[in-house]
PDB file of N, CA and C in Angstrom:
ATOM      1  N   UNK A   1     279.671  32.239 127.781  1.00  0.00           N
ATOM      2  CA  UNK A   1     278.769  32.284 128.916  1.00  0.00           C
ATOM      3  C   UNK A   1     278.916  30.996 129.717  1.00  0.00           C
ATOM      4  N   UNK A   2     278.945  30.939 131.062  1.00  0.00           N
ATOM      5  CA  UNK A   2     278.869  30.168 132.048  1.00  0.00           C
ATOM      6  C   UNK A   2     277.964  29.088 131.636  1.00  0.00           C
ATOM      7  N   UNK A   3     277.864  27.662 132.154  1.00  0.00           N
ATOM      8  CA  UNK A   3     277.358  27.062 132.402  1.00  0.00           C
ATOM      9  C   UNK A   3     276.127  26.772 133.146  1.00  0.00           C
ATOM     10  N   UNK A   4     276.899  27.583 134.582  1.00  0.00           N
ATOM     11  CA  UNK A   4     276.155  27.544 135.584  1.00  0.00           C
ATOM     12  C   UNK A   4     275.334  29.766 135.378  1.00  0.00           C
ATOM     13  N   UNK A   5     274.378  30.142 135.079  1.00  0.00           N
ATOM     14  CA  UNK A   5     274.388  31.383 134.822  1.00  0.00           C
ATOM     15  C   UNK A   5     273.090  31.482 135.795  1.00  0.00           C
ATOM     16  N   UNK A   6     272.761  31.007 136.733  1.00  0.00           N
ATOM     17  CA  UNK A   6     272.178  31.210 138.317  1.00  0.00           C
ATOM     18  C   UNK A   6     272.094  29.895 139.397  1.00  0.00           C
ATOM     19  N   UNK A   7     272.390  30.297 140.254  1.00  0.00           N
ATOM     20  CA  UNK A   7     272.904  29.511 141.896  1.00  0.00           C
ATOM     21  C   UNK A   7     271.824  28.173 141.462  1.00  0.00           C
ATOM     22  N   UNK A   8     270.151  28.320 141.419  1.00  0.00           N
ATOM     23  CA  UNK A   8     269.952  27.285 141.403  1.00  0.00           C
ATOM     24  C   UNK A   8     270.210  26.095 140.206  1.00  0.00           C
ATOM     25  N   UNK A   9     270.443  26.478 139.412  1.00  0.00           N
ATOM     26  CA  UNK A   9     270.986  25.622 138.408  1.00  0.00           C
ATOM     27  C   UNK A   9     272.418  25.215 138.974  1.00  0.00           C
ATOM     28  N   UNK A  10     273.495  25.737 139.637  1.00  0.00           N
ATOM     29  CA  UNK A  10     274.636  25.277 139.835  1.00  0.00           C
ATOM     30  C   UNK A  10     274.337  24.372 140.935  1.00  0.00           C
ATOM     31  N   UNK A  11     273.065  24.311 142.012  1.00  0.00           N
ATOM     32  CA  UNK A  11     272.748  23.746 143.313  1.00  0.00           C
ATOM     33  C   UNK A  11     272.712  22.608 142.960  1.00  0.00           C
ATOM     34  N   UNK A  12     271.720  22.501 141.990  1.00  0.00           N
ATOM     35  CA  UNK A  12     270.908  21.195 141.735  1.00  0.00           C
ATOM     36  C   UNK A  12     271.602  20.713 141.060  1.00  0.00           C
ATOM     37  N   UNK A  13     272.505  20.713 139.929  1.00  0.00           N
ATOM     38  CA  UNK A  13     273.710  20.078 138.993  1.00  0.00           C
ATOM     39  C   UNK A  13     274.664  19.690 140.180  1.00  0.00           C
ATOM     40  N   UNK A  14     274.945  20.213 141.054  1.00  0.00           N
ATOM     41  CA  UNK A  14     275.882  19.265 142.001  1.00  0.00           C
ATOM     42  C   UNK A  14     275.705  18.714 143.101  1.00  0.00           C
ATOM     43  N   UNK A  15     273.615  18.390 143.115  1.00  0.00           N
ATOM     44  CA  UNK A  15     273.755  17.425 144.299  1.00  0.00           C
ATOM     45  C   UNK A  15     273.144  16.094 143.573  1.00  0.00           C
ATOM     46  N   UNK A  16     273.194  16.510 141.522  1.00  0.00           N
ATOM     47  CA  UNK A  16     272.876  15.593 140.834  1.00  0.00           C
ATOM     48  C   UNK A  16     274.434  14.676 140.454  1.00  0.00           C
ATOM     49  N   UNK A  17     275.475  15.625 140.086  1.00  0.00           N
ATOM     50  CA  UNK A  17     276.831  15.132 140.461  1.00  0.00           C
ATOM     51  C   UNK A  17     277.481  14.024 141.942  1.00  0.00           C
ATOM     52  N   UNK A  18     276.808  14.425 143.056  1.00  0.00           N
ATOM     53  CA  UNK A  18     277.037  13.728 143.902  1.00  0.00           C
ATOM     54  C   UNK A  18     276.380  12.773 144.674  1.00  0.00           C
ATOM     55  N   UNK A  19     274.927  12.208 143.192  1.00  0.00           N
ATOM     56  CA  UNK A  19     274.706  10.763 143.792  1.00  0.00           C
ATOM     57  C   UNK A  19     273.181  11.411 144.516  1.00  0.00           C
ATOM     58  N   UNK A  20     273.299  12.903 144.859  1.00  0.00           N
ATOM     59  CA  UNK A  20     271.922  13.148 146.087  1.00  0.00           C
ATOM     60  C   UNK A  20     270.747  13.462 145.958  1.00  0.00           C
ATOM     61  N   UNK A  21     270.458  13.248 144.027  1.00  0.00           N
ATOM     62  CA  UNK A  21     269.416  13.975 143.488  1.00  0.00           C
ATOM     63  C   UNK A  21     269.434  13.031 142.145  1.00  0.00           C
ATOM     64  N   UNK A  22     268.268  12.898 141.138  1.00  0.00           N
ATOM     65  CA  UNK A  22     267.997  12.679 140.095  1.00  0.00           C
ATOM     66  C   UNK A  22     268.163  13.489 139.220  1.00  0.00           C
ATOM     67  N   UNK A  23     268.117  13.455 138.065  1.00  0.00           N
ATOM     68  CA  UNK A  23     267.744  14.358 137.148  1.00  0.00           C
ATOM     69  C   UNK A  23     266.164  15.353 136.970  1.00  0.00           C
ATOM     70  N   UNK A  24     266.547  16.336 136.872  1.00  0.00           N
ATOM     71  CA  UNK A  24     264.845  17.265 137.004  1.00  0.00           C
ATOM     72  C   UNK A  24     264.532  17.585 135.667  1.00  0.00           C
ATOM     73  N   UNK A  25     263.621  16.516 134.639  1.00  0.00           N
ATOM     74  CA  UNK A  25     263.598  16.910 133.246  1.00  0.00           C
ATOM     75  C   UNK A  25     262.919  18.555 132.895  1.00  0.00           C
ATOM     76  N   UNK A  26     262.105  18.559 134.097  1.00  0.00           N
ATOM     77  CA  UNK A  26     261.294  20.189 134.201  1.00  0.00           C
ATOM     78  C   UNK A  26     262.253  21.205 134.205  1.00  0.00           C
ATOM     79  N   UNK A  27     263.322  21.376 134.673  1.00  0.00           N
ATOM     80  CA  UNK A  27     264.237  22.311 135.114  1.00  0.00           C
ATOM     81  C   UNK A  27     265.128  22.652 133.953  1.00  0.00           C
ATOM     82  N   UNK A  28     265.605  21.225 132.879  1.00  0.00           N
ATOM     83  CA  UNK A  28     266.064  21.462 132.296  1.00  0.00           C
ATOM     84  C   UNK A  28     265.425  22.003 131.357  1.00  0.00           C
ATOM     85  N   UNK A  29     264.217  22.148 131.218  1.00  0.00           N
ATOM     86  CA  UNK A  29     263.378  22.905 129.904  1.00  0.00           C
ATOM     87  C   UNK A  29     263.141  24.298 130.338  1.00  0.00           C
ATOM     88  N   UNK A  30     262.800  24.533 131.630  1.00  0.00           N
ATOM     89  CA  UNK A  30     262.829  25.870 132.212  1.00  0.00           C
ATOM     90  C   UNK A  30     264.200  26.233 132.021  1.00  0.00           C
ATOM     91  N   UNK A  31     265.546  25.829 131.957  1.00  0.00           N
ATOM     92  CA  UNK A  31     266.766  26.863 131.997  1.00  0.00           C
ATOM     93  C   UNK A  31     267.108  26.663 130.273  1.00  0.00           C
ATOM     94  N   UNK A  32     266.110  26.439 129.097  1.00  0.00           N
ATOM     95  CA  UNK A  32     266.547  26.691 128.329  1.00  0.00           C
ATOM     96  C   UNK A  32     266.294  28.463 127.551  1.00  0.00           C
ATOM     97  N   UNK A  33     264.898  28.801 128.617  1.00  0.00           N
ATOM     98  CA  UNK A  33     264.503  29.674 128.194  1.00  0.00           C
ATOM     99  C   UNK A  33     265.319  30.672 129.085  1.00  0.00           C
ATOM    100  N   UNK A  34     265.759  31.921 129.171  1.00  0.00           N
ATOM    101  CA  UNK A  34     266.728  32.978 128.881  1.00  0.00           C
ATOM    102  C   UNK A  34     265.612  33.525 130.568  1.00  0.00           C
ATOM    103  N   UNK A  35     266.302  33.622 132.244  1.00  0.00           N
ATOM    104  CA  UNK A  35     265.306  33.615 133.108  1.00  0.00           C
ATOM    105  C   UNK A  35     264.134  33.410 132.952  1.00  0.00           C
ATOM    106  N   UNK A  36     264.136  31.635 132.693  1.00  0.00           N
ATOM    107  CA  UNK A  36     263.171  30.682 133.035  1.00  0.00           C
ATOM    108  C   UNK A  36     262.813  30.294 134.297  1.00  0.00           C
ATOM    109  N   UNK A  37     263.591  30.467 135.484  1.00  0.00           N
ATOM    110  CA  UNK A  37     263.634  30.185 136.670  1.00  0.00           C
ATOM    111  C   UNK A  37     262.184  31.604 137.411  1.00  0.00           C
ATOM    112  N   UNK A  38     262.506  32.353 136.827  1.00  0.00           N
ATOM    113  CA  UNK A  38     261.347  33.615 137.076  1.00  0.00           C
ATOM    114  C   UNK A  38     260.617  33.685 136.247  1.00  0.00           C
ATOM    115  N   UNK A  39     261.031  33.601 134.550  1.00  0.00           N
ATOM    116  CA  UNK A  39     260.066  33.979 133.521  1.00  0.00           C
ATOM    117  C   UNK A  39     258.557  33.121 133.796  1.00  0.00           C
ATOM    118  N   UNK A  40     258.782  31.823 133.983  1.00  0.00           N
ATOM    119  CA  UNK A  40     257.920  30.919 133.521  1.00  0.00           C
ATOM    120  C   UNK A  40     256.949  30.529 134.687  1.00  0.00           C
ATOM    121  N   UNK A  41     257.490  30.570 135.959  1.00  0.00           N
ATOM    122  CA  UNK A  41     256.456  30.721 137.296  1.00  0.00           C
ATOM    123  C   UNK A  41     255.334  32.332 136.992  1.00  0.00           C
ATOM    124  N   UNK A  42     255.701  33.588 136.306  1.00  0.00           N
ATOM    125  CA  UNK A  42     255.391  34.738 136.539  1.00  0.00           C
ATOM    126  C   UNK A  42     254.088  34.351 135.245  1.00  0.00           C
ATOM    127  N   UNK A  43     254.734  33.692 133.969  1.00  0.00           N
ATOM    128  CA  UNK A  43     253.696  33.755 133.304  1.00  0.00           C
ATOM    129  C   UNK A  43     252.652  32.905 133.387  1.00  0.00           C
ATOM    130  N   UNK A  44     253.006  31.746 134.484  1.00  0.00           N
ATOM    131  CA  UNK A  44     251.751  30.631 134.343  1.00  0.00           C
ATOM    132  C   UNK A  44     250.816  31.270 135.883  1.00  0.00           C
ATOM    133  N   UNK A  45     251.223  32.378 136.288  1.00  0.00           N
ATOM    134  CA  UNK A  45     250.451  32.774 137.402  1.00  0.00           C
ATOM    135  C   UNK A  45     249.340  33.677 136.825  1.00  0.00           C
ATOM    136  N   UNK A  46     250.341  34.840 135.564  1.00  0.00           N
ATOM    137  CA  UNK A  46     249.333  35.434 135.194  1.00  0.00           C
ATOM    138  C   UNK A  46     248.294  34.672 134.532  1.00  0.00           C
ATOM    139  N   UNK A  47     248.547  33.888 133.673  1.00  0.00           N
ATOM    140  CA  UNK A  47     247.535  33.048 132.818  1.00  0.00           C
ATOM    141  C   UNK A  47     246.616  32.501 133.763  1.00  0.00           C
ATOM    142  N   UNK A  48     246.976  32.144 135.420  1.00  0.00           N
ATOM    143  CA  UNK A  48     246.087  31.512 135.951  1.00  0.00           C
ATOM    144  C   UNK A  48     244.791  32.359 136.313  1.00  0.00           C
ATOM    145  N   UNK A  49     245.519  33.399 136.859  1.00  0.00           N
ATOM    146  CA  UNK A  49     244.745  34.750 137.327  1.00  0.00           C
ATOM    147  C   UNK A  49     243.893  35.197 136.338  1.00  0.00           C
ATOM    148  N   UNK A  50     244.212  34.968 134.938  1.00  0.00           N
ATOM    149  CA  UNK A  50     243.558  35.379 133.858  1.00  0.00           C
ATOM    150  C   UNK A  50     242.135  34.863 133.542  1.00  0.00           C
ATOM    151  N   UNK A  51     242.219  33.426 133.187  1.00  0.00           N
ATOM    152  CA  UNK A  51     241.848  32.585 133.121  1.00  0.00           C
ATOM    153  C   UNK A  51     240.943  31.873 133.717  1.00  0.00           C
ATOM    154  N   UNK A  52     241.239  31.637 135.390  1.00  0.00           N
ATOM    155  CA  UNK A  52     240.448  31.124 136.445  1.00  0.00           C
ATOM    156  C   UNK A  52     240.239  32.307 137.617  1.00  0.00           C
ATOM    157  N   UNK A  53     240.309  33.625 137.818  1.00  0.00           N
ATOM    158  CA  UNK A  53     240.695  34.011 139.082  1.00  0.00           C
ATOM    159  C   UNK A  53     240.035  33.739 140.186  1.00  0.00           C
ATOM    160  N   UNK A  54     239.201  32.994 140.275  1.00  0.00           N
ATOM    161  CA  UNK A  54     238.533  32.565 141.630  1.00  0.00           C
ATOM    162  C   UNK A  54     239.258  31.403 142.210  1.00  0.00           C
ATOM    163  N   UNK A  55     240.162  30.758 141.496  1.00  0.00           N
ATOM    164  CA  UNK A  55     240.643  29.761 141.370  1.00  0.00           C
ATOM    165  C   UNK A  55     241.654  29.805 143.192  1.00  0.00           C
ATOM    166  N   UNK A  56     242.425  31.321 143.257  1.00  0.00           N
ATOM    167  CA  UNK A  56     242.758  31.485 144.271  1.00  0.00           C
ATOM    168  C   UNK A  56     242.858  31.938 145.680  1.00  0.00           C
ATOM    169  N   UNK A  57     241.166  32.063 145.016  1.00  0.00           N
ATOM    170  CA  UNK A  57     240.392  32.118 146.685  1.00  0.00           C
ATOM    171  C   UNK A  57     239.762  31.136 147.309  1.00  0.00           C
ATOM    172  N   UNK A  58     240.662  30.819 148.182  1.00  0.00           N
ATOM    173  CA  UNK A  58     240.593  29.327 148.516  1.00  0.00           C
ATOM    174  C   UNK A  58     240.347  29.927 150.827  1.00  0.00           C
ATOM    175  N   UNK A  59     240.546  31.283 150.972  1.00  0.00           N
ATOM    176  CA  UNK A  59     240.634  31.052 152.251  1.00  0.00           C
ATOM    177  C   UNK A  59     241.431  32.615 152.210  1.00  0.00           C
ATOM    178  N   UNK A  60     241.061  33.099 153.550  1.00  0.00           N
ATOM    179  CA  UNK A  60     240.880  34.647 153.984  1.00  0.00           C
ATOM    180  C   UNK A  60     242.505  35.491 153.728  1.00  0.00           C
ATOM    181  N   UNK A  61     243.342  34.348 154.461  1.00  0.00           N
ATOM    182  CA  UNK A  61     244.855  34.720 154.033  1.00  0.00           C
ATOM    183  C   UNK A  61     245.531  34.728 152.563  1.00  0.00           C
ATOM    184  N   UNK A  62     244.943  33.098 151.495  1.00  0.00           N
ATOM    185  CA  UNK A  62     245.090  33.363 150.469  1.00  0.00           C
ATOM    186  C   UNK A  62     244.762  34.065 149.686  1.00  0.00           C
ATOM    187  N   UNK A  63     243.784  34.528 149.626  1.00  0.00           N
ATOM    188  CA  UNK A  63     242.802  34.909 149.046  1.00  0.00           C
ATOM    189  C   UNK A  63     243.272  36.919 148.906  1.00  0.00           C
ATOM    190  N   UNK A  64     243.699  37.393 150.366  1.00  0.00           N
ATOM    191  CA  UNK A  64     244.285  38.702 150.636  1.00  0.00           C
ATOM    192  C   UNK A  64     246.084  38.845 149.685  1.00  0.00           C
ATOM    193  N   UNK A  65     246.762  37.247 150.228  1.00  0.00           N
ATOM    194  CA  UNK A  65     248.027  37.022 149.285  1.00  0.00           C
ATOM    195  C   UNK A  65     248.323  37.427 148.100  1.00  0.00           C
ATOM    196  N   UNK A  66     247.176  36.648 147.594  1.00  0.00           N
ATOM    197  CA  UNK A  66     247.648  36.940 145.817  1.00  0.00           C
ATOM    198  C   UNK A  66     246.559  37.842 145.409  1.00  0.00           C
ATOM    199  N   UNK A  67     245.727  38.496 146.010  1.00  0.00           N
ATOM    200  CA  UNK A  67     244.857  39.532 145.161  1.00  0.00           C
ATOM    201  C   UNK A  67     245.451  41.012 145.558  1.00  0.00           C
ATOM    202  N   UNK A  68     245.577  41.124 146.707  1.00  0.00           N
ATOM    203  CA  UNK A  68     245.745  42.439 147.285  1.00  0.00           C
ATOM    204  C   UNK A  68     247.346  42.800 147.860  1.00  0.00           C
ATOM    205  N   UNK A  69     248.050  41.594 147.938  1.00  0.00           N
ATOM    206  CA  UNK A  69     249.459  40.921 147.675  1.00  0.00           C
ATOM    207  C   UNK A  69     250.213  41.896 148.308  1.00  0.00           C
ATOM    208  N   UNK A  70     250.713  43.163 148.444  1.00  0.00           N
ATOM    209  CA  UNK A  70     251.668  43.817 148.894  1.00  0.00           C
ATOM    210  C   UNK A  70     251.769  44.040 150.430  1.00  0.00           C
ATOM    211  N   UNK A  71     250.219  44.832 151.157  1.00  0.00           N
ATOM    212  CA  UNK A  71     249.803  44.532 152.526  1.00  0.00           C
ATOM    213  C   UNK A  71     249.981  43.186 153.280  1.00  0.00           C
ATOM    214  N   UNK A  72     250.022  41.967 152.558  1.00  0.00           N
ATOM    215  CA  UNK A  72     249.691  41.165 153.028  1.00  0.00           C
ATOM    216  C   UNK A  72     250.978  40.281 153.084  1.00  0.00           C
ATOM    217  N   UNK A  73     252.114  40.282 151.916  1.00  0.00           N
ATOM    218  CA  UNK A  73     253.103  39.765 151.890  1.00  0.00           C
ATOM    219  C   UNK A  73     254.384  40.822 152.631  1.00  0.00           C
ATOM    220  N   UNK A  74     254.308  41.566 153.133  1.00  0.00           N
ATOM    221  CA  UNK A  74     254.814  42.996 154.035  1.00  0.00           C
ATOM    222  C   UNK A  74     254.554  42.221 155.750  1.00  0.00           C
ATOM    223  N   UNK A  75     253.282  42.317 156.232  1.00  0.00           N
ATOM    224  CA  UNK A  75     252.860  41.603 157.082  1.00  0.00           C
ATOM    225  C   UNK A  75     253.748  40.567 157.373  1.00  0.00           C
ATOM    226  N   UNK A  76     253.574  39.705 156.450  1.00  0.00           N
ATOM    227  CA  UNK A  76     254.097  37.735 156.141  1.00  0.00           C
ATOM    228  C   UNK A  76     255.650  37.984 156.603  1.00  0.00           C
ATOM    229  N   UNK A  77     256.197  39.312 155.960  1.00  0.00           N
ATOM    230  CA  UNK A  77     258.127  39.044 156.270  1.00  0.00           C
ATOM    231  C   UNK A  77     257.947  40.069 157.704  1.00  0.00           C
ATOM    232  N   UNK A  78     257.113  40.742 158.418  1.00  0.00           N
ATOM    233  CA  UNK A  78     257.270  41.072 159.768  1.00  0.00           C
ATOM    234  C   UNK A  78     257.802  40.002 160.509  1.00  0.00           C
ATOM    235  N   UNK A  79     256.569  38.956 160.158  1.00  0.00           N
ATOM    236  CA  UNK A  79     256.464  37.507 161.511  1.00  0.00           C
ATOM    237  C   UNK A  79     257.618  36.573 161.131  1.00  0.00           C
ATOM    238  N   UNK A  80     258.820  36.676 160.334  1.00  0.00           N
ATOM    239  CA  UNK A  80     259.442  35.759 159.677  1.00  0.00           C
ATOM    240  C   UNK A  80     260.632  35.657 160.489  1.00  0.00           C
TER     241      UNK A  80
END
C-alpha cells in the first residue's frame, strides 16, 4: 500500500518536504486510523450533537445547517 493513500496526506507531506509547512502532530494520528481524514471529524460531530445539541444553535443559518442540513446546505452550493 501507498504511502500517500489520499491527496491530503500527499499535499501536506510535500509542502512539509519543501520548507512551507511544519509538521501537523494531529494529522499524523488522524491518518493512522484507516479514513481518519472523514472517520474522525464524522464521529466527534456525532458525539457533539449527542452530548451538547444546543451547543449548535448559535444563529438562524447555523442552527438550519447542521439540524435540518440538506435544504439548507443545497441552498449554500446554489450561491457558490
Amino acid at each position: 500500500m501507498s504511502k500517500y493513500y489520499n491527496t491530503i496526506s500527499f499535499f501536506l507531506d510535500f509542502l512539509y518536504m519543501h520548507g512551507k509547512m511544519g509538521k501537523v502532530p494531529i494529522l499524523e494520528t488522524i491518518n493512522k486510523i484507516l479514513g481518519g481524514l472523514m472517520v474522525v471529524p464524522l464521529v466527534l460531530g456525532v458525539l457533539t450533537n449527542t452530548f451538547f445539541p444546543e451547543a449548535l444553535m448559535i444563529g438562524s443559518f447555523t442552527t438550519a445547517f447542521f439540524k435540518s442540513g440538506a435544504l439548507t446546505l443545497i441552498a449554500l452550493l446554489f450561491f457558490m
